[in-house]
Protein backbone atom coordinates (compact mmCIF):
# COMPACT_ATOMS: atom_id res chain seq x y z
CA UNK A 1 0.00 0.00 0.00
CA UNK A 2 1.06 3.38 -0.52
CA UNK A 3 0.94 6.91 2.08
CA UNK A 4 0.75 10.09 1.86
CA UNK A 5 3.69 12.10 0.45
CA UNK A 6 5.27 15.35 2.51
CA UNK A 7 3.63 18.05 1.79
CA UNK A 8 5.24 20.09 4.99
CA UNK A 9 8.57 20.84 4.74
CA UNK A 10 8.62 20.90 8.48
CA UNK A 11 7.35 17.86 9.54
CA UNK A 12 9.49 15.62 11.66
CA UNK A 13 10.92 12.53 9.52
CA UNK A 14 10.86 10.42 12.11
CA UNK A 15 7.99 8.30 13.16
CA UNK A 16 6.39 7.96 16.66
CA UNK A 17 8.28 5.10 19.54
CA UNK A 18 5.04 3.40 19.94
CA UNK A 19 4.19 0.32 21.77
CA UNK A 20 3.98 -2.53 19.54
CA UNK A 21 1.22 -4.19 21.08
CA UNK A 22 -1.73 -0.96 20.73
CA UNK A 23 0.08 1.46 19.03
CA UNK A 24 -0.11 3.82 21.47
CA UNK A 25 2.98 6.44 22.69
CA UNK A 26 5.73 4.52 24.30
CA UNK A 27 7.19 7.00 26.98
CA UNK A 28 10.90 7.60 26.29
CA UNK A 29 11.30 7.58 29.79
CA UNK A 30 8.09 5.31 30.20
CA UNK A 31 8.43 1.43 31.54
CA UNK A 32 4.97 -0.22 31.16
CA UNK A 33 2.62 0.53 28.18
CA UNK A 34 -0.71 2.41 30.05
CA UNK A 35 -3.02 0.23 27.67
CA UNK A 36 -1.90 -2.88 27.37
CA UNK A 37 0.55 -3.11 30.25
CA UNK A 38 3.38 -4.57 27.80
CA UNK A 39 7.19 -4.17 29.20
CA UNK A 40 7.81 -0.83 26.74
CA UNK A 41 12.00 -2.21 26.68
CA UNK A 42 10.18 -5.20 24.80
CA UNK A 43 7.49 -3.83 22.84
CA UNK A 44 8.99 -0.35 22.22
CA UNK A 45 9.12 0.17 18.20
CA UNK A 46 9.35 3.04 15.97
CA UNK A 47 6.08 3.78 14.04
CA UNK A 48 6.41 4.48 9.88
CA UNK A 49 6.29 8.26 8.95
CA UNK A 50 3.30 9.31 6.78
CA UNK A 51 4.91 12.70 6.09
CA UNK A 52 2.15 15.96 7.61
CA UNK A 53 -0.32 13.29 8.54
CA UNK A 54 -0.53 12.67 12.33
CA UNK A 55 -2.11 9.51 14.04
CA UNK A 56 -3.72 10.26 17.67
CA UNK A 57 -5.51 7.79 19.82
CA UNK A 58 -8.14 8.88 20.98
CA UNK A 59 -10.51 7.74 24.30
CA UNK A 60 -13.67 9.40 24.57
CA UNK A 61 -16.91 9.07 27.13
CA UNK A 62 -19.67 10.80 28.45
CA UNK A 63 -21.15 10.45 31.60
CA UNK A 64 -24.60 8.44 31.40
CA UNK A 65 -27.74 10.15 33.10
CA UNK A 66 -29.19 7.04 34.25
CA UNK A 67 -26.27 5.21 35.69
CA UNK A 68 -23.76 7.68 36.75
CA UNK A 69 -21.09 5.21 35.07
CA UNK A 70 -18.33 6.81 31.95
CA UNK A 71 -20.26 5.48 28.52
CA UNK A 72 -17.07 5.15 26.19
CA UNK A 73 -17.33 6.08 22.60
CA UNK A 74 -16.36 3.77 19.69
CA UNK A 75 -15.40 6.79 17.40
CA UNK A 76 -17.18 10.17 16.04
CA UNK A 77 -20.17 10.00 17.27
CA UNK A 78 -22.02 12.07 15.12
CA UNK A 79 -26.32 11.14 15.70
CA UNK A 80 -28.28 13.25 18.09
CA UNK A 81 -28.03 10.29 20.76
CA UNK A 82 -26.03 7.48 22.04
CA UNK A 83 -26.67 4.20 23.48
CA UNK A 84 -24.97 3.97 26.84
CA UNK A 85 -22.23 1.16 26.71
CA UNK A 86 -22.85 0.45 30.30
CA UNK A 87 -26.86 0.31 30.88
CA UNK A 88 -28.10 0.93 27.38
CA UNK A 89 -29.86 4.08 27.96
CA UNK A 90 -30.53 6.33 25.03
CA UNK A 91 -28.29 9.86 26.04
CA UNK A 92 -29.00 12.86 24.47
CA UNK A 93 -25.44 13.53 22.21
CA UNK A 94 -24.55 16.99 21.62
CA UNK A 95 -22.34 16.64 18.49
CA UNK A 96 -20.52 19.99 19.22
CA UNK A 97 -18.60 18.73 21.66
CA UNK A 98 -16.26 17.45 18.82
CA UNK A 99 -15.11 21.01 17.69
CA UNK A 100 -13.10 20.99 21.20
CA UNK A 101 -12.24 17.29 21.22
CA UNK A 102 -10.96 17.27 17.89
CA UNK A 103 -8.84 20.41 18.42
CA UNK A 104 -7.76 19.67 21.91
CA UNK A 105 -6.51 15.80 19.94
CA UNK A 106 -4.89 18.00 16.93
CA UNK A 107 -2.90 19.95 19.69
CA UNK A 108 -1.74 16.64 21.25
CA UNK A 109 -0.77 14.77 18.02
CA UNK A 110 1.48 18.00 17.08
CA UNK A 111 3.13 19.05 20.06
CA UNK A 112 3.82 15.89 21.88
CA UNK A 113 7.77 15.46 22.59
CA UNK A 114 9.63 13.38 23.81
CA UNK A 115 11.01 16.45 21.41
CA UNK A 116 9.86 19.76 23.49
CA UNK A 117 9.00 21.49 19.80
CA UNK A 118 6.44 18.78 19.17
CA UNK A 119 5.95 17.45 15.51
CA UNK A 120 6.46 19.99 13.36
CA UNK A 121 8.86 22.40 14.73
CA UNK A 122 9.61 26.08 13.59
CA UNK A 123 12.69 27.48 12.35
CA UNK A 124 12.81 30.75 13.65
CA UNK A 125 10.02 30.54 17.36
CA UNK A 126 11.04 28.42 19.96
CA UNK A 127 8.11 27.28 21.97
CA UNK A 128 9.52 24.55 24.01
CA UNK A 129 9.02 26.26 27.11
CA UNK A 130 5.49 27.00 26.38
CA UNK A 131 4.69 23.84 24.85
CA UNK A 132 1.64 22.15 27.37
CA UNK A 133 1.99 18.88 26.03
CA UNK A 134 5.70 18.57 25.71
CA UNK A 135 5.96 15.57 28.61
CA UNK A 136 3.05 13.49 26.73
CA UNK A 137 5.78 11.07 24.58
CA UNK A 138 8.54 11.74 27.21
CA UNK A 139 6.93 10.81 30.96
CA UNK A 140 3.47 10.51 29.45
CA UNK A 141 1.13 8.16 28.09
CA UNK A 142 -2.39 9.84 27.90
CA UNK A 143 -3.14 13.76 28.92
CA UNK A 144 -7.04 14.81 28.78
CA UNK A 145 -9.62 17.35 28.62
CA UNK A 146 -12.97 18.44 28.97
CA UNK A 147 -15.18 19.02 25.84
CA UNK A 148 -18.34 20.12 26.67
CA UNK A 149 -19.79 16.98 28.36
CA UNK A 150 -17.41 14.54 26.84
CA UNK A 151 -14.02 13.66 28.77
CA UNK A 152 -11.34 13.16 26.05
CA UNK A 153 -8.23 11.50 26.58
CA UNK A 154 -5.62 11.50 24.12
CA UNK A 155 -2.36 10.39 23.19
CA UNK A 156 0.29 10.24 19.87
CA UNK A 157 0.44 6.33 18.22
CA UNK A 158 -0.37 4.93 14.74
CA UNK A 159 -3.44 2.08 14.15
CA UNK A 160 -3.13 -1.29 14.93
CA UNK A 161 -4.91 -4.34 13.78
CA UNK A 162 -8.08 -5.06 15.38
CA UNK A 163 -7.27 -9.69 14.86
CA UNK A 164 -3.50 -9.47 16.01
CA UNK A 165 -2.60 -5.90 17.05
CA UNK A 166 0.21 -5.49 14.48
CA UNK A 167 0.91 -2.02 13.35
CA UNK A 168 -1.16 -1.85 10.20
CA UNK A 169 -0.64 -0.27 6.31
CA UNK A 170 -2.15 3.04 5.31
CA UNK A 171 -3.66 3.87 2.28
CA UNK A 172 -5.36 6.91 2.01
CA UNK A 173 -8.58 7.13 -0.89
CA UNK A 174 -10.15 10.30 -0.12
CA UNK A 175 -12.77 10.43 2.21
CA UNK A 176 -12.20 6.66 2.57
CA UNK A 177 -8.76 4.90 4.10
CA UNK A 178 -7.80 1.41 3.67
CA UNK A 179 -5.87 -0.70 6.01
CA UNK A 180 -3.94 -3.88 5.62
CA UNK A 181 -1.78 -5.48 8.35
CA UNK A 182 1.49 -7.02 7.52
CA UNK A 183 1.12 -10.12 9.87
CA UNK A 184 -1.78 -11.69 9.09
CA UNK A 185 -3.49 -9.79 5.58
CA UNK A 186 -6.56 -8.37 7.60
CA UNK A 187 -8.09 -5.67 5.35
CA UNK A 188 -10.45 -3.12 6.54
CA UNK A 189 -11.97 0.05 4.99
CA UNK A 190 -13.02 3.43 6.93
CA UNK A 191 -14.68 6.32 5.82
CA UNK A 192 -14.57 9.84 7.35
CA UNK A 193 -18.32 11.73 7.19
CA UNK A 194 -18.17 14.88 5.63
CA UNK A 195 -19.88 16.18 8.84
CA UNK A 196 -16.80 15.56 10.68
CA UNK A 197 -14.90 18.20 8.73
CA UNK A 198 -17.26 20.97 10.02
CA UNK A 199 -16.03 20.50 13.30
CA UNK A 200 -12.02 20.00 12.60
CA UNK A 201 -10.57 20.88 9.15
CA UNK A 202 -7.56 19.71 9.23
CA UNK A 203 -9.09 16.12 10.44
CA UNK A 204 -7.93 13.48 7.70
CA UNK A 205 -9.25 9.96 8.63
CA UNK A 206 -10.83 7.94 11.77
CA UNK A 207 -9.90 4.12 12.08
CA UNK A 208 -13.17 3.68 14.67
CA UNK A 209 -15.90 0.95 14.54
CA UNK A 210 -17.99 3.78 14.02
CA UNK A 211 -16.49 4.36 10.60
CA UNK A 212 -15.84 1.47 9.21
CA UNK A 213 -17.96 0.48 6.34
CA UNK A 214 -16.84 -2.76 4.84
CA UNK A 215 -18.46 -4.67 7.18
CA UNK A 216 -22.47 -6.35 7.91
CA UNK A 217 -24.39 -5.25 10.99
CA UNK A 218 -26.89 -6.99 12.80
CA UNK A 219 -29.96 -5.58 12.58
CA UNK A 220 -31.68 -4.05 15.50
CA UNK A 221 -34.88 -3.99 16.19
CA UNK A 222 -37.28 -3.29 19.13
CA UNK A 223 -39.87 -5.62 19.39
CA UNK A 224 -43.80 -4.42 20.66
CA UNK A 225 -42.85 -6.53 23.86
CA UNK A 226 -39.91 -3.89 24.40
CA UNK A 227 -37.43 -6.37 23.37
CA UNK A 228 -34.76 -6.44 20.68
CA UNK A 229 -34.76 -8.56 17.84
CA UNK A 230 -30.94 -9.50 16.60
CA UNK A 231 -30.98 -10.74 13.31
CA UNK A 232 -28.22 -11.51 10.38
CA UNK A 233 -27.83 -9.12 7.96
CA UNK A 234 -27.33 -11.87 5.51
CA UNK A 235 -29.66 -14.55 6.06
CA UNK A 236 -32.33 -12.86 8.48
CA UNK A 237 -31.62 -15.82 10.96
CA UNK A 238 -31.69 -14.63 14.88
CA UNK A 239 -28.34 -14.16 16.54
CA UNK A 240 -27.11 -15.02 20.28
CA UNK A 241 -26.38 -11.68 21.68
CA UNK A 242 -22.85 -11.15 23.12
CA UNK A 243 -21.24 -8.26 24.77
CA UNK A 244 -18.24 -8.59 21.49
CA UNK A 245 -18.35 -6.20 18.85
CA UNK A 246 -18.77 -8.73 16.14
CA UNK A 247 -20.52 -11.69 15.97
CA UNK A 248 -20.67 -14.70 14.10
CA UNK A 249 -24.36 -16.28 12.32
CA UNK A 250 -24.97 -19.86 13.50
CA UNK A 251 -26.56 -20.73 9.58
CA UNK A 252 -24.67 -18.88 7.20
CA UNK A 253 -21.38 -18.32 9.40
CA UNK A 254 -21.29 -14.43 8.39
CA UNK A 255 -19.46 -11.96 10.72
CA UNK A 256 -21.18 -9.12 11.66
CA UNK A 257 -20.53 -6.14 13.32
CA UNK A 258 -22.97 -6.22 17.04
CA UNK A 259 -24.36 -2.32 17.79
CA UNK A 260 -23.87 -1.30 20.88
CA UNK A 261 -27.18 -1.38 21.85
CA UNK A 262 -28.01 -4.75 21.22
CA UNK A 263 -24.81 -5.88 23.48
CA UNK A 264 -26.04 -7.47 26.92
CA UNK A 265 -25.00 -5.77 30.06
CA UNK A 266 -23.65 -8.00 32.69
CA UNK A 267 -24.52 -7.39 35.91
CA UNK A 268 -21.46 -4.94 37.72
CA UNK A 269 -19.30 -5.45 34.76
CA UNK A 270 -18.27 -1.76 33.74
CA UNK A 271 -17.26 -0.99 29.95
CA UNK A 272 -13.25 -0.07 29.84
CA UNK A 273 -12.54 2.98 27.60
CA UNK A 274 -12.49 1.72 24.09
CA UNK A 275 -9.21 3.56 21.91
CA UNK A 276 -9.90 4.89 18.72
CA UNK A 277 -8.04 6.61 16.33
CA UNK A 278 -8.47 10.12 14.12
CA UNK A 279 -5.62 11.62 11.67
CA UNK A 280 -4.71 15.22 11.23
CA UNK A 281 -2.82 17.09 7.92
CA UNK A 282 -0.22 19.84 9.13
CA UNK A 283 0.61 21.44 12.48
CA UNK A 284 -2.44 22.82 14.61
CA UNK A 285 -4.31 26.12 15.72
CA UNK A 286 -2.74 25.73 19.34
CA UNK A 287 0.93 25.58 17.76
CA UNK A 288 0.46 28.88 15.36
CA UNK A 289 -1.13 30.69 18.54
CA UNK A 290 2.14 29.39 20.30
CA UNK A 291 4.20 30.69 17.92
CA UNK A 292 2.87 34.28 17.68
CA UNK A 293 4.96 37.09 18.59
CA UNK A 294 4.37 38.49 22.31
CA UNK A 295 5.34 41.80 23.25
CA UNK A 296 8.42 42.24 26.11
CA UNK A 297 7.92 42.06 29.69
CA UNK A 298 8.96 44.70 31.26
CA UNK A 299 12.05 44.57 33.79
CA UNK A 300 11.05 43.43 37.37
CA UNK A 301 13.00 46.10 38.71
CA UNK A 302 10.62 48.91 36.56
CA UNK A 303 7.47 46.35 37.19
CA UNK A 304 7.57 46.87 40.82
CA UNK A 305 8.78 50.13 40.75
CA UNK A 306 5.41 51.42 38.74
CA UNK A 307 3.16 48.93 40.89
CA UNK A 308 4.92 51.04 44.31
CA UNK A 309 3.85 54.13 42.70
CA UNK A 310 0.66 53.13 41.74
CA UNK A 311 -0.51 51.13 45.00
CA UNK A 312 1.89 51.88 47.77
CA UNK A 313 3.79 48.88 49.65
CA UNK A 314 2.89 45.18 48.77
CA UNK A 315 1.09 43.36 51.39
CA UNK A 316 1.82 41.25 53.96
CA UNK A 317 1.68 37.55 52.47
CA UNK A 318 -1.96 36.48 52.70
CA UNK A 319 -3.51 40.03 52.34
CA UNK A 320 -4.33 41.19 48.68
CA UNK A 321 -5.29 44.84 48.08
CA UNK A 322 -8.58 45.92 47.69
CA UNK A 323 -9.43 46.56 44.21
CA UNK A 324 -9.26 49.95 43.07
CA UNK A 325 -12.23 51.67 42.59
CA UNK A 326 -13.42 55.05 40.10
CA UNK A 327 -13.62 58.32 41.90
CA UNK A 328 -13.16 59.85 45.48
CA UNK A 329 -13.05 57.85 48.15
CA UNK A 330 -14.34 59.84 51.06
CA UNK A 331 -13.66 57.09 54.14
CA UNK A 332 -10.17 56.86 53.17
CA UNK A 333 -9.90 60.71 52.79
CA UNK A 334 -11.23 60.98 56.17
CA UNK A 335 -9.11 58.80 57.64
CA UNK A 336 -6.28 60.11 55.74
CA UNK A 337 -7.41 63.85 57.24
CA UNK A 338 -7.85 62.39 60.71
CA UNK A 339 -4.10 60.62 60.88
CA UNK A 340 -2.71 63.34 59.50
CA UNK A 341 -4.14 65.73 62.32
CA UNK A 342 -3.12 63.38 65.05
CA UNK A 343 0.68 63.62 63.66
CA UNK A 344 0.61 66.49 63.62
CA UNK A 345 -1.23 66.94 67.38
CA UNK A 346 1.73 64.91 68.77
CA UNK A 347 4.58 66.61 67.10
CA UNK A 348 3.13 69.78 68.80
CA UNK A 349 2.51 68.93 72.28
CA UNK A 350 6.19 66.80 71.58
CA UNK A 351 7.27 70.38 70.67
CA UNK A 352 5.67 72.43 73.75
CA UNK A 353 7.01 69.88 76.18
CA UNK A 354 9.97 70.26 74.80
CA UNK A 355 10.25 74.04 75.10
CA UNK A 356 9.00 73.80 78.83
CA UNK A 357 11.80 71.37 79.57
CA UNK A 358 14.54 74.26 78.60
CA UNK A 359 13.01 76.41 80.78
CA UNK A 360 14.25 74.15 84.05
């Protein structure tokens, strides 16, 4: 299979250290893999380069109204409503949420170190010392965010496959990608919604189960019993339901993909966070705002000289200044008046009895 070309002359040519056993970020200074708990000295390899395109995994969730529990999300969402994973309660889905995800994931992907300029360094701005996510890649697996209502975690890695977890081929055909893995000739096909690119431009592929597309699905139905009715997509035949994504027909032995919803819940068995993974073209929004020129701090000699003049002595530590307020303040004038009358009360009768001690 082929990938993409290098279309940005910055880009790193190196490829991600990933774990070999989920593809996610293997810590440089990291010893087990946070996802599959692999020995990273063992399973440490280098992922291949795909020139400006960026592979983040992602884990995303939103907290279910009925149960309380995290419902994991098996890629872009993108309905007005999700099943929960955990009790199977419909959620209301706002699909906004993804604008911030998908940026926040962008950042990560491009200015991960273990290199403190990230992915696609500058030339002429250093922003290693601004960089937030410069330890994800060096002491860190996963960092996350809030989006919304969804809690995103995300990390650097490439796709792996889904039968044998080997790091998988990219081929990129449009609004479709195409995977292949090396070790045992899985193929699977993906293809991004067009809806997605409203809420992240630069977003270039999704290897999700909510994406794919070359695949059956049992059919779901609710039943006038409230029940669901599981059924081949190829023969019609009933299927056993089982908390797998996939599942295989008894009569005509076809694979097919099992919805979320029709997976049974077992009783105090919670859903683990399910990884995912988008792709992003070129550097990000966070690293141009990084970049952008900021205007001189001022010496702290001159910094505290102006705030002296312009509030009188610091504080003790603890005690913060009153905010400053518009107009005349006629307390503190009083008391200002007052004090200033009782100095200068004292320095006279000081003065008197001093003139009345000369005299004896």
């Amino acid at each position: 299979m082929t990938s993409v070309s290098p279309s940005w002359s910055g880009a790193s040519p190196h490829g991600a250290a990933v774990c070999s056993g989920c593809g996610v970020v293997a810590p440089a200074r990291g010893t087990t893999c946070a996802v599959c708990r692999r020995a990273l000295a063992a399973s440490r390899v280098v992922a291949p380069p795909l020139g400006d395109v960026t592979w983040v995994a992602l884990r995303c969730a939103i907290t279910c109204r009925s149960c309380g529990f995290p419902s994991p999300l098996e890629g872009i969402e993108l309905d007005q409503g999700v099943d929960c994973a955990q009790c199977g309660s419909f959620q209301r889905f706002d699909k906004g949420d993804w604008r911030e995800a998908l940026a926040f994931a962008h950042a990560v992907g491009d200015l991960a170190g273990p290199r403190p300029e990230g992915r696609f360094p500058s030339a002429d701005v250093w922003i290693g010392e601004l960089n937030p996510h410069r330890a994800v890649g060096e002491t860190l697996t996963f960092t996350e965010a809030r989006a919304g209502k969804m809690h995103v975690e995300a990390a650097p890695g490439h796709p792996v496959c889904a039968r044998c977890a080997a790091l998988v081929e990219i081929q990129f055909l449009g609004m479709r990608l195409a995977t292949r893995c090396p070790r045992c000739a899985s193929t699977a096909q993906y293809e991004l919604p067009s809806e997605a690119l409203h809420h992240a431009g630069a977003l270039r592929a999704a290897v999700a189960s909510e994406q794919r597309v070359d695949r059956a699905v049992v059919r779901v139905q609710h039943t006038q019993a409230g029940l669901l009715s599981l059924t081949c997509p190829q023969c019609g035949a009933g299927v056993r339901p089982t908390d797998a994504q996939t599942v295989e027909c008894a009569y005509c032995k076809t694979v097919a993909f099992m919805p979320a919803r029709g997976r049974p819940r077992a009783g105090g068995r919670v859903v683990e966070p399910i990884v995912f993974w988008v792709a992003f073209q070129g550097p990000s929004p966070e690293r141009a705002a990084l970049e952008q020129p900021r205007a001189p701090k001022p010496p702290p000699a001159a910094a505290d000289k102006l705030h002296f003049l312009k509030r009188g002595l610091s504080p003790l530590p603890g005690i913060e200044l009153a905010p400053a307020r518009p107009g005349l303040d006629l307390r503190q004038l009083g008391l200002t008046t007052a004090l200033t009358l009782l100095a200068l009360g004292l320095g006279l009768a000081l003065l008197v009895l001093g003139s009345d001690a000369k005299l004896f």
